[in-house]
C-alpha atoms as a PDB file:
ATOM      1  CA  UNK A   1      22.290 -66.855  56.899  1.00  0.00           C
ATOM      2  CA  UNK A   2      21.639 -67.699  53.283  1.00  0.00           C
ATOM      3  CA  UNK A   3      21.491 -65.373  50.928  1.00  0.00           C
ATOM      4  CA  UNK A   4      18.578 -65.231  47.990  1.00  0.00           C
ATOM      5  CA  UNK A   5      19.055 -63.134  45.182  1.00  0.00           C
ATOM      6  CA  UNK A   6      16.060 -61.855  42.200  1.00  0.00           C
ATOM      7  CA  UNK A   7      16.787 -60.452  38.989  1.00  0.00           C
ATOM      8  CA  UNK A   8      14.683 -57.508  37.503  1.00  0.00           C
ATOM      9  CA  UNK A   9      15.557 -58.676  34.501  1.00  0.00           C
ATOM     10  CA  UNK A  10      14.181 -56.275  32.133  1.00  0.00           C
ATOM     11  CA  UNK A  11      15.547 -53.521  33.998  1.00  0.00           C
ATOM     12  CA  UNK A  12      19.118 -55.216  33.711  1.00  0.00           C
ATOM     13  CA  UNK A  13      18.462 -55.680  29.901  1.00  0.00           C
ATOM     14  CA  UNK A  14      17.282 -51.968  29.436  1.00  0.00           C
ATOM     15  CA  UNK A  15      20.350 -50.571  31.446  1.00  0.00           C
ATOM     16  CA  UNK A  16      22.920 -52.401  29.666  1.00  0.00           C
ATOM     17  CA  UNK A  17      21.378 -52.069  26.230  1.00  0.00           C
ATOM     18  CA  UNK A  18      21.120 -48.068  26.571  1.00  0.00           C
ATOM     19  CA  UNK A  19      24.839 -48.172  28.120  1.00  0.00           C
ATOM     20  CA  UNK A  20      26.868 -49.974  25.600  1.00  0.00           C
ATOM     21  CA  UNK A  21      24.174 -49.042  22.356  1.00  0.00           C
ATOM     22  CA  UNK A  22      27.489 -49.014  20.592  1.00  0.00           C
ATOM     23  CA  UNK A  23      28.915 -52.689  20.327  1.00  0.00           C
ATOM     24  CA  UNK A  24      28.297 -54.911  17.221  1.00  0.00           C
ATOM     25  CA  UNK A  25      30.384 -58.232  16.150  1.00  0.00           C
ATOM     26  CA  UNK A  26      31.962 -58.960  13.138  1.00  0.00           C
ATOM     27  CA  UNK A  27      28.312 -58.860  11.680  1.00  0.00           C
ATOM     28  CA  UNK A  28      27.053 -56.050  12.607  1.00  0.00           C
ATOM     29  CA  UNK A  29      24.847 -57.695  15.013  1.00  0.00           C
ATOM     30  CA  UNK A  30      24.252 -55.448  18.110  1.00  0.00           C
ATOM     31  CA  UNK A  31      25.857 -57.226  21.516  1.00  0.00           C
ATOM     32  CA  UNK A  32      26.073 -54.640  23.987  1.00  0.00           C
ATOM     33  CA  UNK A  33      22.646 -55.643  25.954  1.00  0.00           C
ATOM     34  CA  UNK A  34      24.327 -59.196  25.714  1.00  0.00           C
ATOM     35  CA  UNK A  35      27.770 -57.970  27.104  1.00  0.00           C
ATOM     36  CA  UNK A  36      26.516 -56.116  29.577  1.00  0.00           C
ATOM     37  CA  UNK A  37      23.827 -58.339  30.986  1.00  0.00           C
ATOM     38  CA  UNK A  38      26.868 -60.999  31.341  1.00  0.00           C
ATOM     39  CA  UNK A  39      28.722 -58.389  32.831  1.00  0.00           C
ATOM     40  CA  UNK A  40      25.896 -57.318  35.600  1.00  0.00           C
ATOM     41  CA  UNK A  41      25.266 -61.094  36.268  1.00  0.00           C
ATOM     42  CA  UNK A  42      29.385 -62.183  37.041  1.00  0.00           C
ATOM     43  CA  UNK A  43      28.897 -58.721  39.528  1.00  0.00           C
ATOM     44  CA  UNK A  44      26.092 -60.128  41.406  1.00  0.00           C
ATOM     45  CA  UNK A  45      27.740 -63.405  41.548  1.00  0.00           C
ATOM     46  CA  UNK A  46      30.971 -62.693  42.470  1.00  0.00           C
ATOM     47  CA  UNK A  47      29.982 -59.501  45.159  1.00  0.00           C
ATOM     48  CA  UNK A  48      26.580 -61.658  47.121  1.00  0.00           C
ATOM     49  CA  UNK A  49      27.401 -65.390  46.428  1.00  0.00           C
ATOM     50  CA  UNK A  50      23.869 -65.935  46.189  1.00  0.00           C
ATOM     51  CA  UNK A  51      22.637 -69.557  47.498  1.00  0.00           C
ATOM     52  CA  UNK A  52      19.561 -69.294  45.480  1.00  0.00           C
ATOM     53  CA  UNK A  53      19.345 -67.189  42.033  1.00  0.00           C
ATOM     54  CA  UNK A  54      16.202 -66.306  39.729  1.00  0.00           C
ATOM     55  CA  UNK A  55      15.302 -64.080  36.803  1.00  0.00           C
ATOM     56  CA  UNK A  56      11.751 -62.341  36.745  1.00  0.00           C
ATOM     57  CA  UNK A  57      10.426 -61.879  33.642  1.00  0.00           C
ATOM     58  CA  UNK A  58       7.712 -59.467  31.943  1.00  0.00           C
ATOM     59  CA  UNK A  59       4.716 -60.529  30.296  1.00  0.00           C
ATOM     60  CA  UNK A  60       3.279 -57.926  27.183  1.00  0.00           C
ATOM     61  CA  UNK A  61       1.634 -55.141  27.787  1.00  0.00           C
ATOM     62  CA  UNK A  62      -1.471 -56.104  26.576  1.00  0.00           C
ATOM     63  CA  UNK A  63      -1.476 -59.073  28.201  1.00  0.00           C
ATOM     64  CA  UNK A  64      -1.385 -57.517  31.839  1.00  0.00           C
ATOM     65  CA  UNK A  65      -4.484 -57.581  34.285  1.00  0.00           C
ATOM     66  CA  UNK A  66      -3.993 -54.239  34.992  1.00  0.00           C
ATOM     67  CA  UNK A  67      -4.842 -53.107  31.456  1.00  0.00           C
ATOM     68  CA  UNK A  68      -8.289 -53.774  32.640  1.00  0.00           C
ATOM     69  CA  UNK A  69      -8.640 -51.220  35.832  1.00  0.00           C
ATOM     70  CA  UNK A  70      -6.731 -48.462  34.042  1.00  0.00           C
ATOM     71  CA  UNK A  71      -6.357 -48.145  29.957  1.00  0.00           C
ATOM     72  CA  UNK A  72      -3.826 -45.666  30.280  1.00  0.00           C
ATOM     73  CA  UNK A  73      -1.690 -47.762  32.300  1.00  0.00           C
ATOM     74  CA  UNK A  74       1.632 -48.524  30.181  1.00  0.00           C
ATOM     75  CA  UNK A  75      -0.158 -47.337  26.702  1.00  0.00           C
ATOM     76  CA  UNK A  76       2.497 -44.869  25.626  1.00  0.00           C
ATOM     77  CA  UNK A  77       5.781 -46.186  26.604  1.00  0.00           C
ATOM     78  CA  UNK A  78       7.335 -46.789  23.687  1.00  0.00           C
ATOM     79  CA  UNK A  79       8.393 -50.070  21.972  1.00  0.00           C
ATOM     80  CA  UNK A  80      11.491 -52.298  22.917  1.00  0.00           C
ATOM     81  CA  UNK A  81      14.393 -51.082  20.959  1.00  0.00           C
ATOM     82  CA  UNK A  82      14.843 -53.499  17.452  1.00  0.00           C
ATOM     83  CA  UNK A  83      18.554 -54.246  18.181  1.00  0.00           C
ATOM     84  CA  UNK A  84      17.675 -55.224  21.839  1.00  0.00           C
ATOM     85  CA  UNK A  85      14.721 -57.612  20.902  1.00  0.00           C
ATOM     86  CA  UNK A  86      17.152 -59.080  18.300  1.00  0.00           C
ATOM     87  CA  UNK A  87      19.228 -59.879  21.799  1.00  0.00           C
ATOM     88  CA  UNK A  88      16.615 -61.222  23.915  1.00  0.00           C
ATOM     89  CA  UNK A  89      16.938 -65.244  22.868  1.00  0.00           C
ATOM     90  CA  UNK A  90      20.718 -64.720  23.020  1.00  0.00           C
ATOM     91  CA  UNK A  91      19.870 -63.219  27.101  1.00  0.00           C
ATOM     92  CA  UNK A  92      17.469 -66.271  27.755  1.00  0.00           C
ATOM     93  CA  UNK A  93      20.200 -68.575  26.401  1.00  0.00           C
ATOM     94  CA  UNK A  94      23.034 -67.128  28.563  1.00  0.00           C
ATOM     95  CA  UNK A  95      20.489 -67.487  31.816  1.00  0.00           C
ATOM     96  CA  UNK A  96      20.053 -71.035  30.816  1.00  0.00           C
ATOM     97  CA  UNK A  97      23.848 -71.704  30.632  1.00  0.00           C
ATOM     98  CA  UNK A  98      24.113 -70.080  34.418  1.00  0.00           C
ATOM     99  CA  UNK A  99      21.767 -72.681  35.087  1.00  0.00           C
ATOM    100  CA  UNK A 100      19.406 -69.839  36.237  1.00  0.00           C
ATOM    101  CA  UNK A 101      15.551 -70.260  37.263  1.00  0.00           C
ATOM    102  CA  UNK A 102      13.622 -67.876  34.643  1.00  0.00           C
ATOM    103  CA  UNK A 103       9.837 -67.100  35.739  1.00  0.00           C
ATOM    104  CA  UNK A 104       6.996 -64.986  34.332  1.00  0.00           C
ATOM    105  CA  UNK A 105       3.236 -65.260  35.661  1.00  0.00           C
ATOM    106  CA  UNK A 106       0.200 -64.496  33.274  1.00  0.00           C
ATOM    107  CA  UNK A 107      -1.595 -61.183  33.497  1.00  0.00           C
ATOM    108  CA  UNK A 108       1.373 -59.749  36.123  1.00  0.00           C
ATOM    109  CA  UNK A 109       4.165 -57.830  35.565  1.00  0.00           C
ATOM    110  CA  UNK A 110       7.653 -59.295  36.872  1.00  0.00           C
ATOM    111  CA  UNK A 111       7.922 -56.214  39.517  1.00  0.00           C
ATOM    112  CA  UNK A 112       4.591 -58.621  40.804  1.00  0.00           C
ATOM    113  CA  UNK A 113       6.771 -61.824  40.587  1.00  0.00           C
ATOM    114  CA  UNK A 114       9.890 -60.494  42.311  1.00  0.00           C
ATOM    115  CA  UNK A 115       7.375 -59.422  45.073  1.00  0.00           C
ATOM    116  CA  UNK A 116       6.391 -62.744  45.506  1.00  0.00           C
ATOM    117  CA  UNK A 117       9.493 -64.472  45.418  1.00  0.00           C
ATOM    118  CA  UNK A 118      11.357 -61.648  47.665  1.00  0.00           C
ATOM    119  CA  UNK A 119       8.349 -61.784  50.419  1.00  0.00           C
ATOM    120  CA  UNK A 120       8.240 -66.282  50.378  1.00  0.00           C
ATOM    121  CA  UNK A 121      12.165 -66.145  50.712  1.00  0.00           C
ATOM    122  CA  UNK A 122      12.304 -63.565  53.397  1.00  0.00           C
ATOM    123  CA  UNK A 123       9.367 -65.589  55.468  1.00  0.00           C
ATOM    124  CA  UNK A 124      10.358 -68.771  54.614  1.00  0.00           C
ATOM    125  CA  UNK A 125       9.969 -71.079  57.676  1.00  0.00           C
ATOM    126  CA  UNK A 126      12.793 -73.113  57.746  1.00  0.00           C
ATOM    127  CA  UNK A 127      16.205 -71.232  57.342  1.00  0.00           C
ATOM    128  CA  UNK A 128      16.726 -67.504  57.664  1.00  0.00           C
ATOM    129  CA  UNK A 129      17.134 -66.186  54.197  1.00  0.00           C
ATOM    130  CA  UNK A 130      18.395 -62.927  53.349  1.00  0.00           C
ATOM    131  CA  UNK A 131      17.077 -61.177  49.974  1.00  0.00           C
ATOM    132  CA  UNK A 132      18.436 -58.741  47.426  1.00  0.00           C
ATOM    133  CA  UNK A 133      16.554 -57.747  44.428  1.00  0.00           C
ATOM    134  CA  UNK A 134      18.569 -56.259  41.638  1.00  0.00           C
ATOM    135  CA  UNK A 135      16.795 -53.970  39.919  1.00  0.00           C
ATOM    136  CA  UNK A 136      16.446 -49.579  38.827  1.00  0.00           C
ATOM    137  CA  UNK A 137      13.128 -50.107  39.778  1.00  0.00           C
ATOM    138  CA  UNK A 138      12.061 -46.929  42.515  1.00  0.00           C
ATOM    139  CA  UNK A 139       8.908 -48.709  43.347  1.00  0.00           C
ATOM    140  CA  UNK A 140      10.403 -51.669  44.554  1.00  0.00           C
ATOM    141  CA  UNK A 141      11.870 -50.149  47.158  1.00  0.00           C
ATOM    142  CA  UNK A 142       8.243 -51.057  49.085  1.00  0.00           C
ATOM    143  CA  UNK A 143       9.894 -54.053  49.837  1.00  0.00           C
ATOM    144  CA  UNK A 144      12.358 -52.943  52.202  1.00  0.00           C
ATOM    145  CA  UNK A 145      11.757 -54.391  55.272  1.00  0.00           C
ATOM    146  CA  UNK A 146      14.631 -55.562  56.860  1.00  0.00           C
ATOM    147  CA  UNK A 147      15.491 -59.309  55.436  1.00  0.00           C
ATOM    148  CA  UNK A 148      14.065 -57.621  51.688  1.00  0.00           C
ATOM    149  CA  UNK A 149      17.031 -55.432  49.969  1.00  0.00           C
ATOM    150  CA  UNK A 150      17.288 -53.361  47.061  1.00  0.00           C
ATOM    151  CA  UNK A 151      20.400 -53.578  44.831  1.00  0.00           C
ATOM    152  CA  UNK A 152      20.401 -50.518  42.227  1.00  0.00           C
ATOM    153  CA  UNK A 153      21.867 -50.950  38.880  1.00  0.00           C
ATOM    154  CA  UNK A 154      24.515 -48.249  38.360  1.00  0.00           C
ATOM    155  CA  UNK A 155      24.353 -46.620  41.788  1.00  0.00           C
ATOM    156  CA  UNK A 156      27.420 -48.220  42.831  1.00  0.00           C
ATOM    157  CA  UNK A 157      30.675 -47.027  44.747  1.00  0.00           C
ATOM    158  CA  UNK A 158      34.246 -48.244  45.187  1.00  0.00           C
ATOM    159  CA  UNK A 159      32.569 -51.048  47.436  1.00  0.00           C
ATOM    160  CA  UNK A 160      30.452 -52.308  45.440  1.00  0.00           C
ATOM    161  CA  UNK A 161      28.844 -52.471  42.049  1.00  0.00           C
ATOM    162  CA  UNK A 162      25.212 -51.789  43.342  1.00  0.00           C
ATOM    163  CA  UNK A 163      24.037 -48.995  45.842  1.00  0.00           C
ATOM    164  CA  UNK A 164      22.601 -51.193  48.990  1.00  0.00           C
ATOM    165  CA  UNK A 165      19.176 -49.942  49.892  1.00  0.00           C
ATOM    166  CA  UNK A 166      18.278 -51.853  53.643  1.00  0.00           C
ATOM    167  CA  UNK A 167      16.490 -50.005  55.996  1.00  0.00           C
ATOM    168  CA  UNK A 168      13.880 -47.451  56.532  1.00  0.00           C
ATOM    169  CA  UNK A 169      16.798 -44.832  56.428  1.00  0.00           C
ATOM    170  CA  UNK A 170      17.684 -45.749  53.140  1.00  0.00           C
ATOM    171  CA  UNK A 171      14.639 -45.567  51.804  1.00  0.00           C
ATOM    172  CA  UNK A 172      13.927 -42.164  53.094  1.00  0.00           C
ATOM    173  CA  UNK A 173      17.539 -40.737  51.759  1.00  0.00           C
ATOM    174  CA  UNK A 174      16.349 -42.581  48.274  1.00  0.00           C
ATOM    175  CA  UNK A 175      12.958 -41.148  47.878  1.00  0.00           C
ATOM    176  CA  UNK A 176      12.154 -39.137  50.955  1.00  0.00           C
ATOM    177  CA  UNK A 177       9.448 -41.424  52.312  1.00  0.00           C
ATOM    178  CA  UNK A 178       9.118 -44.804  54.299  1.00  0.00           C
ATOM    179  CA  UNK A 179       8.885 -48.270  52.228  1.00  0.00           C
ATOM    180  CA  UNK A 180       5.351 -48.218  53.522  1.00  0.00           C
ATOM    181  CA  UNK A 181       4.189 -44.393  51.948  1.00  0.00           C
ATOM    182  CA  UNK A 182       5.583 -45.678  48.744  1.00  0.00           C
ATOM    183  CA  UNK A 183       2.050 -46.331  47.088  1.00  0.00           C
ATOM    184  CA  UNK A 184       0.673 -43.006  48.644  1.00  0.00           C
ATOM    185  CA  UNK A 185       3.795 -41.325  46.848  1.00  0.00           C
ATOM    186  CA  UNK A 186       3.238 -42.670  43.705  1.00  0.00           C
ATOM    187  CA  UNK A 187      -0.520 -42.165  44.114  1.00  0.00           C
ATOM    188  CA  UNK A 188      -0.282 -38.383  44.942  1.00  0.00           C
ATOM    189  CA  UNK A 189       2.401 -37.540  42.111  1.00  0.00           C
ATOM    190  CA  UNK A 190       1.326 -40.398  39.996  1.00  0.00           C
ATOM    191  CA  UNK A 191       3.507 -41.965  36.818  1.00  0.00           C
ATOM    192  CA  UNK A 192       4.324 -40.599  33.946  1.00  0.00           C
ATOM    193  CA  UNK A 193       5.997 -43.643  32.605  1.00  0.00           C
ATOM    194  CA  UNK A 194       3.461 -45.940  33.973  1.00  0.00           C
ATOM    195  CA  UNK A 195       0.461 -43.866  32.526  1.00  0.00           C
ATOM    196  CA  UNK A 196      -0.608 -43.668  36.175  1.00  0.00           C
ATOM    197  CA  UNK A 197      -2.172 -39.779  36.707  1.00  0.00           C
ATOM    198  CA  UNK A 198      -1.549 -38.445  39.932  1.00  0.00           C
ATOM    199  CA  UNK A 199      -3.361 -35.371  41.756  1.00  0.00           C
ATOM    200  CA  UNK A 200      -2.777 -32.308  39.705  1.00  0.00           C
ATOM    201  CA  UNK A 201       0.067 -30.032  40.634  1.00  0.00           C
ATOM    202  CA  UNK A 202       2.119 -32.735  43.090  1.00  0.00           C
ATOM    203  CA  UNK A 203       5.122 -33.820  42.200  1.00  0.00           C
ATOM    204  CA  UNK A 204       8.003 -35.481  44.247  1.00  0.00           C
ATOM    205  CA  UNK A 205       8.865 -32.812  46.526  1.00  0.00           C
ATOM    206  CA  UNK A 206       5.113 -31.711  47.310  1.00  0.00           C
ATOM    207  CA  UNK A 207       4.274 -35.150  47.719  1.00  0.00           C
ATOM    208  CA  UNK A 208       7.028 -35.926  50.749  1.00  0.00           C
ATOM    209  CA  UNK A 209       6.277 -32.710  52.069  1.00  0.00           C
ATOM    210  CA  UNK A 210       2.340 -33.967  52.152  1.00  0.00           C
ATOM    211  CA  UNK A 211       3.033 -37.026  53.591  1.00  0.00           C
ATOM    212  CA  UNK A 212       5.568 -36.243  56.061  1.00  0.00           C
END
């Protein structure tokens, strides 16, 4: 079976930005979203020997569809960090020199675009394709269905750099519901960082126990 792999690749920029905040070159010049984003990308290489590799890529906030059905959604997260937008044509540059596919859709988010390539690879008609999105992303874990994987940044153990998320189980252990009561989740306790409200007084542990 071949094996399709999709990069969240804001979520890999964030992670490795916020973990090595610290490292500058000779110039001053902060590197560490650069380092690490290298360093995440030789991991996913090396551990799933993808046959087919893209990065997903974010649009602006103001620029997203969903602006329009909810004005709240995504107003107060705060702005990119200055010393990791001074990295992000370096990032683009280093996906170009792996030769990597980079796509972004107008009006969606990437998490919209990773959907859509995880769910054409997984159904594809021709070969059996097996799919790993690598991401920190709890929402995407919707997509678990059993050809659709999650790959968490960070969540890693001796066997590998990513903790595996592949079946209903999984899910469950990860967030207490199936891939499928996701939305009602997320709906009941809503999102603070998406600017999503949810129904006053439910949070995570309410909203399992509602929906289980």
């Amino acid at each position: 079976m071949k094996r399709a792999v999709i990069l969240d690749t804001s979520a890999i920029m964030y992670r490795s930005h916020f973990a090595l905040m610290g490292m500058r070159n000779s110039n001053g010049m902060s590197t560490g979203a650069t380092f690490g984003f290298i360093n995440t990308l030789e991991s996913v290489i090396r551990e799933f020997k993808p046959d087919y590799l893209v990065a997903c890529l974010d649009v602006k906030r103001s620029e997203l569809d969903r602006t329009g059905e909810l004005e709240t959604y995504k107003a107060h997260r705060e702005s990119m960090p200055e010393e990791l937008v001074m990295q992000i044509d370096t990032i683009m540059k280093v996906l170009d020199g792996y030769r990597i596919p980079k796509y972004k859709k107008a009006g969606q988010e990437a998490d919209d675009v990773i959907a859509t390539f995880a769910t054409k690879f997984s159904n594809d008609e021709d070969e059996q394709i097996e799919v790993f999105v690598i991401t920190g992303d709890k929402d995407l874990a919707q997509l678990v269905d059993g050809k659709i994987n999650i790959a968490l940044l960070g969540k890693g153990d001796k066997n590998s750099a990513f903790k595996h998320i592949k079946t209903d189980e999984d899910v469950v252990e990860y967030l207490g519901v199936t891939p499928d009561k996701i939305p009602d989740l997320f709906g009941l306790m809503g999102d603070k960082s998406d600017g999503i409200p949810g129904v006053a007084g439910i949070g995570p542990k309410n909203g399992v126990k509602l929906i289980t």
